[in-house]
C-alpha atoms as a PDB file:
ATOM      1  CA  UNK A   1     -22.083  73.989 -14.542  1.00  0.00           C
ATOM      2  CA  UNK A   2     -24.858  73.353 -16.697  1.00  0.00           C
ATOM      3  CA  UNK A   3     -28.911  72.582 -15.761  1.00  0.00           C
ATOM      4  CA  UNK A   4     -30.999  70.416 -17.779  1.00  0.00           C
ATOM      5  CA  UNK A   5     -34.166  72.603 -18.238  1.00  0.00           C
ATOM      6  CA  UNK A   6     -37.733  70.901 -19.135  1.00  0.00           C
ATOM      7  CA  UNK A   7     -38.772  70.775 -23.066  1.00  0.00           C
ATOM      8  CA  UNK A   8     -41.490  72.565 -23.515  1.00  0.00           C
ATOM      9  CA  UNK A   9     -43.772  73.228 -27.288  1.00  0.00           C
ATOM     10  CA  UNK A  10     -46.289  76.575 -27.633  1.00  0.00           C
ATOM     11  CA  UNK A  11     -48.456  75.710 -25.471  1.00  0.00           C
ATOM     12  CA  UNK A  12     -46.190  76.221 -22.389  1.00  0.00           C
ATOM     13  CA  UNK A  13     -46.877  80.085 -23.288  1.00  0.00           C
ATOM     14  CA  UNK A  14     -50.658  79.985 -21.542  1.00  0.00           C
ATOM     15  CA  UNK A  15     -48.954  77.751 -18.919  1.00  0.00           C
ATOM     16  CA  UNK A  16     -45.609  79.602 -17.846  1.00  0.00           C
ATOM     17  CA  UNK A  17     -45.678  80.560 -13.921  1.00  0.00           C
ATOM     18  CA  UNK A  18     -43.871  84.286 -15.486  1.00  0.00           C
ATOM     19  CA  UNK A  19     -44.903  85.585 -18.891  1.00  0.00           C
ATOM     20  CA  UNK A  20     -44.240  88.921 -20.108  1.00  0.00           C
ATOM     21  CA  UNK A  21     -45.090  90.342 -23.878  1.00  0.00           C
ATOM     22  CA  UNK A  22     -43.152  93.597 -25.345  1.00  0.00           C
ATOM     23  CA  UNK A  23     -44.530  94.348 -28.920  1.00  0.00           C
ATOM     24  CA  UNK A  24     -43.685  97.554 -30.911  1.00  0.00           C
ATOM     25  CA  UNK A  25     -43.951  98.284 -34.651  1.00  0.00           C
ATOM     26  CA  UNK A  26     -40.752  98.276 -36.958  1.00  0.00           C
ATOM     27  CA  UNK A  27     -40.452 100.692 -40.150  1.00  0.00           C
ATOM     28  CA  UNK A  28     -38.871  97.387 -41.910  1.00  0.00           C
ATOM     29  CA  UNK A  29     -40.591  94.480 -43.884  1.00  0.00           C
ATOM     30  CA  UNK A  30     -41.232  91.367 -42.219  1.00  0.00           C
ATOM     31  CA  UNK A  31     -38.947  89.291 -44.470  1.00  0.00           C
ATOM     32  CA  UNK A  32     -35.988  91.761 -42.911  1.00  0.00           C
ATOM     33  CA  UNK A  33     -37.221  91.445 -39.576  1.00  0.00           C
ATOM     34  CA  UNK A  34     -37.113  87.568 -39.861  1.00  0.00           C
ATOM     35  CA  UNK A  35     -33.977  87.528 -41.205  1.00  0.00           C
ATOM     36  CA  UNK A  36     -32.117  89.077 -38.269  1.00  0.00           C
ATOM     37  CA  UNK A  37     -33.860  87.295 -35.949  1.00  0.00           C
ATOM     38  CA  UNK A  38     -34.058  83.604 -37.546  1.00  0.00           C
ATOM     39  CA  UNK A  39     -31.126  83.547 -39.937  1.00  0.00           C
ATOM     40  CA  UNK A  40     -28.769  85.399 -38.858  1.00  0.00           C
ATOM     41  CA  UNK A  41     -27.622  85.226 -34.620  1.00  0.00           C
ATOM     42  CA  UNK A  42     -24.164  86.577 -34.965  1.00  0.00           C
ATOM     43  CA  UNK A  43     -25.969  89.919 -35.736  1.00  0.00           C
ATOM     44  CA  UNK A  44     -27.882  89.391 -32.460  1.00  0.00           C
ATOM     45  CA  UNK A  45     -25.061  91.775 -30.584  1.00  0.00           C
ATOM     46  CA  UNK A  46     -25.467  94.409 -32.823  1.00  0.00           C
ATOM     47  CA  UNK A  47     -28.899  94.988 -31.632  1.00  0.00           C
ATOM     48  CA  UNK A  48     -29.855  93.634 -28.544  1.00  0.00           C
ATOM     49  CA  UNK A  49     -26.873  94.914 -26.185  1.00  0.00           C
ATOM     50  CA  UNK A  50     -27.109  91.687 -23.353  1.00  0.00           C
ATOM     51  CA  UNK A  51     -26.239  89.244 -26.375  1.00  0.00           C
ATOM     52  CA  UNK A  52     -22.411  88.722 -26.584  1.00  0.00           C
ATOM     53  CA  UNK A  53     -22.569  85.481 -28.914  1.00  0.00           C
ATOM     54  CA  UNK A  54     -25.437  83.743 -30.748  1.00  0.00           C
ATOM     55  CA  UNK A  55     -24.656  81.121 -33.136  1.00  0.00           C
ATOM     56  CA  UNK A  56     -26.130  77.749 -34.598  1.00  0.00           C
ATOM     57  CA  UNK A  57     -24.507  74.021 -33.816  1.00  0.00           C
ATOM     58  CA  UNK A  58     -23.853  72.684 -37.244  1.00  0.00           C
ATOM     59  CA  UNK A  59     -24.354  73.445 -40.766  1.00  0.00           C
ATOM     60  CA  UNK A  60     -27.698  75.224 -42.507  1.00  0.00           C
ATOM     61  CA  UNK A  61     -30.191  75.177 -43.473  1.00  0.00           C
ATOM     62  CA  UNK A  62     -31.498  75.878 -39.862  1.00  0.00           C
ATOM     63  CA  UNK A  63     -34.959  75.611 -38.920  1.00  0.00           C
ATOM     64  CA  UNK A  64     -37.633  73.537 -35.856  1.00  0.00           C
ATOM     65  CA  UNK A  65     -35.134  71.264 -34.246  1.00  0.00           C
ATOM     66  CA  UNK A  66     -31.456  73.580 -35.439  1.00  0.00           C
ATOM     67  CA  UNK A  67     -30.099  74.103 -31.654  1.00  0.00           C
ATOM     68  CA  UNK A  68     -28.828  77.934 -31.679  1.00  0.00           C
ATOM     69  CA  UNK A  69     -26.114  78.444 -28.780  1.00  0.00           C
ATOM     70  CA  UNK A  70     -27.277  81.916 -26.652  1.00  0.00           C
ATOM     71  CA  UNK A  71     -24.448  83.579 -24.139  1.00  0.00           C
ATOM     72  CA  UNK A  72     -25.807  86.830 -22.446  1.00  0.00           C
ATOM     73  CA  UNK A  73     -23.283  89.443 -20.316  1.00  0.00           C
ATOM     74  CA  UNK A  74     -20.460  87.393 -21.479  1.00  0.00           C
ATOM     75  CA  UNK A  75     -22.120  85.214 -18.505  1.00  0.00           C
ATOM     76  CA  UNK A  76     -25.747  83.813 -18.974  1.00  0.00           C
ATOM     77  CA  UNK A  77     -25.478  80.831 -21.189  1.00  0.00           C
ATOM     78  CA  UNK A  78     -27.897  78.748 -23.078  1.00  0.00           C
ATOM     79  CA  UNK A  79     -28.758  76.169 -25.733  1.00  0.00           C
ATOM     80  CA  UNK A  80     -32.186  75.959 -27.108  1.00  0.00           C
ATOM     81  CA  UNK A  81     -33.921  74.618 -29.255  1.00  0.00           C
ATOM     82  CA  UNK A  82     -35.959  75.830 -32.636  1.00  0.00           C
ATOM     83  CA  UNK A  83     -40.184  74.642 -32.267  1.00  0.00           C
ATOM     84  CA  UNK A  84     -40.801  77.510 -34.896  1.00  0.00           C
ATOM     85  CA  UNK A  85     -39.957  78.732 -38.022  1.00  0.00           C
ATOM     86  CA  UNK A  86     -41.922  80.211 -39.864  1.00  0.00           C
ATOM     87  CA  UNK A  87     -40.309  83.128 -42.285  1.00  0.00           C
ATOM     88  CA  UNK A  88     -41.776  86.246 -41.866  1.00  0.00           C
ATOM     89  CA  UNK A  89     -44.299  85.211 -39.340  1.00  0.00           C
ATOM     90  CA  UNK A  90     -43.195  83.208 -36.216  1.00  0.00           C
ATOM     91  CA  UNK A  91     -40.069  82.170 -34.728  1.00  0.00           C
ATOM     92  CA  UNK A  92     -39.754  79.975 -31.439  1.00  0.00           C
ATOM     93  CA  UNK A  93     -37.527  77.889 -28.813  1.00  0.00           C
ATOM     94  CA  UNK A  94     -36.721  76.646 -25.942  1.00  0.00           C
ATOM     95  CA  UNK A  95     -34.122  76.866 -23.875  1.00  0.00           C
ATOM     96  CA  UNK A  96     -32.881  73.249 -23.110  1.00  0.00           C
ATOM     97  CA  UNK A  97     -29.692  73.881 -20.812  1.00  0.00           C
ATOM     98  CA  UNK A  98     -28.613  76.671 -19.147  1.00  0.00           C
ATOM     99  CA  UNK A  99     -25.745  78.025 -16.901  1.00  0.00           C
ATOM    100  CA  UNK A 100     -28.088  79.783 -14.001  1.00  0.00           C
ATOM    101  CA  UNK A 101     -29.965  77.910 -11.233  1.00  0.00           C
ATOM    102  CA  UNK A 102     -33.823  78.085 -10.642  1.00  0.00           C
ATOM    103  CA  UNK A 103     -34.823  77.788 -13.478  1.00  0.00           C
ATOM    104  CA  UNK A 104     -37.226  74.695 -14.709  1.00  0.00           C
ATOM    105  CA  UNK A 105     -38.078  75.966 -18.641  1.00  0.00           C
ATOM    106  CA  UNK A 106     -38.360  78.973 -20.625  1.00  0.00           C
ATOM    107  CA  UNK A 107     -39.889  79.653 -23.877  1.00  0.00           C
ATOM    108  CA  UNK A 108     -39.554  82.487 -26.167  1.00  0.00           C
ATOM    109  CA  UNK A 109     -41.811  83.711 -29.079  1.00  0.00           C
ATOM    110  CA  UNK A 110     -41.709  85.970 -31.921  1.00  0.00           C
ATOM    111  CA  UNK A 111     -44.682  86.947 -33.738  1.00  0.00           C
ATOM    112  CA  UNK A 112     -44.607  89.617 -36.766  1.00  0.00           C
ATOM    113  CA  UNK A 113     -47.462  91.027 -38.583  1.00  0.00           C
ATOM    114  CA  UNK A 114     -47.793  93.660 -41.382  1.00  0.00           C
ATOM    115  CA  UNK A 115     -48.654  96.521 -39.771  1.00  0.00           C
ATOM    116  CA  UNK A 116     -50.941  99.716 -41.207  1.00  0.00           C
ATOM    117  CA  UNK A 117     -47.900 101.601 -41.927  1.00  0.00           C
ATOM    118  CA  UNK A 118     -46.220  98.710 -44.837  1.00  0.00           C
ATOM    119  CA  UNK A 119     -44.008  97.708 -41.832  1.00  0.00           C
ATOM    120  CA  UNK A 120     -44.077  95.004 -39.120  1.00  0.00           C
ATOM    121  CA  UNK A 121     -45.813  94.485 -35.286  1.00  0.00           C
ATOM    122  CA  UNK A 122     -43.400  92.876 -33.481  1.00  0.00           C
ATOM    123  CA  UNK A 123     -44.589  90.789 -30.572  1.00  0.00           C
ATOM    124  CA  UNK A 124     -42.447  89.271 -28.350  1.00  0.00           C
ATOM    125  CA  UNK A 125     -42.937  86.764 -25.656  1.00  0.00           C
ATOM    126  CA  UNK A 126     -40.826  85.589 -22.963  1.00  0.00           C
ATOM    127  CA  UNK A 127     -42.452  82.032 -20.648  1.00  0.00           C
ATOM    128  CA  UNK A 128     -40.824  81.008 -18.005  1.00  0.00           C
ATOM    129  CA  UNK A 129     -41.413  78.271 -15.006  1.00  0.00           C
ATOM    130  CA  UNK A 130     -38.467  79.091 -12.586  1.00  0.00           C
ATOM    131  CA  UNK A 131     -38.188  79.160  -8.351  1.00  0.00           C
ATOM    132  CA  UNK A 132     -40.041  81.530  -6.562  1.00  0.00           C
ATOM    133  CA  UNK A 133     -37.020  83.943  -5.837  1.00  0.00           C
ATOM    134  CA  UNK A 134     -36.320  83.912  -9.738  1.00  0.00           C
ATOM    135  CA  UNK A 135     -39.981  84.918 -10.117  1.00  0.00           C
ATOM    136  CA  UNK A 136     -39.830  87.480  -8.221  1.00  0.00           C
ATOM    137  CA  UNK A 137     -37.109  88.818 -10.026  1.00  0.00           C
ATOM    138  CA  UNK A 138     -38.207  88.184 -13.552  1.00  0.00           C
ATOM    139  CA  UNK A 139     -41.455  90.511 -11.844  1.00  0.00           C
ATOM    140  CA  UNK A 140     -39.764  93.519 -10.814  1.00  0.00           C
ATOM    141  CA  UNK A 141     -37.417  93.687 -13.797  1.00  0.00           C
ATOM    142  CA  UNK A 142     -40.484  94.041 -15.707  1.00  0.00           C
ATOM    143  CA  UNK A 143     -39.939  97.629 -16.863  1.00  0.00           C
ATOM    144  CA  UNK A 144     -36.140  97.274 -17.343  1.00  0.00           C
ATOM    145  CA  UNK A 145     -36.971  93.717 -19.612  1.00  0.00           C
ATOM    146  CA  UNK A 146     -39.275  95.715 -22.003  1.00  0.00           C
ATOM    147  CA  UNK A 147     -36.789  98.550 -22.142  1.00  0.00           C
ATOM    148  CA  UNK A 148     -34.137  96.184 -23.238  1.00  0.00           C
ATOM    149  CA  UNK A 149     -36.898  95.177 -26.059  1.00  0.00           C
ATOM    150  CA  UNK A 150     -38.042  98.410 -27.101  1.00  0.00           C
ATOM    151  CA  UNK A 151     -33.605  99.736 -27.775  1.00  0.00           C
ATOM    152  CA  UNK A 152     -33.031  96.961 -28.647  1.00  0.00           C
ATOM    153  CA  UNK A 153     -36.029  97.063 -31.916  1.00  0.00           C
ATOM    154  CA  UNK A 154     -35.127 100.481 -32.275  1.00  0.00           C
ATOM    155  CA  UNK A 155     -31.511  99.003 -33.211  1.00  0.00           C
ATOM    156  CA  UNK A 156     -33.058  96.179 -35.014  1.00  0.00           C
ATOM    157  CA  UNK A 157     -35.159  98.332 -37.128  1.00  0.00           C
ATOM    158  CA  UNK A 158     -32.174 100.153 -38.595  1.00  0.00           C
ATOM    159  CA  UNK A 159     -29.842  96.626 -39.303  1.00  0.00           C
ATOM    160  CA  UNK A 160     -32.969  95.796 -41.506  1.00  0.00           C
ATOM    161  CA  UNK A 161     -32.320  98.741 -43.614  1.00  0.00           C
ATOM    162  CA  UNK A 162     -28.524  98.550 -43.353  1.00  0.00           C
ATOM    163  CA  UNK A 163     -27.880  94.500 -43.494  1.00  0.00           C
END
């Protein structure tokens, strides 16, 4: 079964009911960084462990309005929606349907910025309006959310370097 979720632009970041930001700093250039994030989502399983297959409806070029197909724990499923893209600075969307009840909209954004070491700060946010119980869960896996983040740009750092 699939749940219609609530479109939501940038704004819905200062707005969200749960927000949570991870950011950590990447020994890889920002073009890299965009690349594996933006351009290329079959790559997303080979470094964030949850994602089992990421891929774009239709043909490229891809960019703000491209819907990108998400599936998490060979369970979790999504389709969102691209509201940025900007290479080597910003990428956005928002989840538009979605397998899991509770859930009202959600939001994710990427932010990189040359960092002091010739590398990029990675920011990452996560919005999301949801039930109470979901909430509460979002909330307590706080730790475990940003240690999925922090492996998983530890993995993302070295596909930069490797392709």
């Amino acid at each position: 079964m699939s749940y219609q979720l609530r479109p939501e632009d940038l704004g819905f970041l200062a707005r969200a009911r749960f927000r949570q930001t991870c950011a950590r700093e990447l020994r890889a250039p920002a073009g890299a960084v965009f690349e594996q994030l933006a351009e290329r989502p079959e790559n997303w399983p080979r470094w964030f462990a949850p994602a089992d297959d990421v891929h774009f409806e239709g043909r490229p070029p891809y960019g703000v309005g491209s819907v990108r197909h998400f599936r998490l724990y060979r369970a979790v499923r999504a389709r969102e929606r691209i509201i940025a893209w900007d290479p080597g600075h910003r990428f956005a969307y928002c989840a538009r349907e979605a397998n899991a009840p509770g859930v009202s909209a959600l939001v994710e954004l990427w932010t990189l910025t040359p960092s002091s070491t010739s590398g990029t700060a990675v920011t990452w946010t996560l919005a999301v309006d949801a039930a109470l119980p979901v909430c509460l869960l979002l909330g307590a896996g706080r730790r475990h959310i940003d240690r999925l983040f922090q492996e998983g740009m530890g993995r993302l750092e070295v596909l930069c370097h490797t392709g």
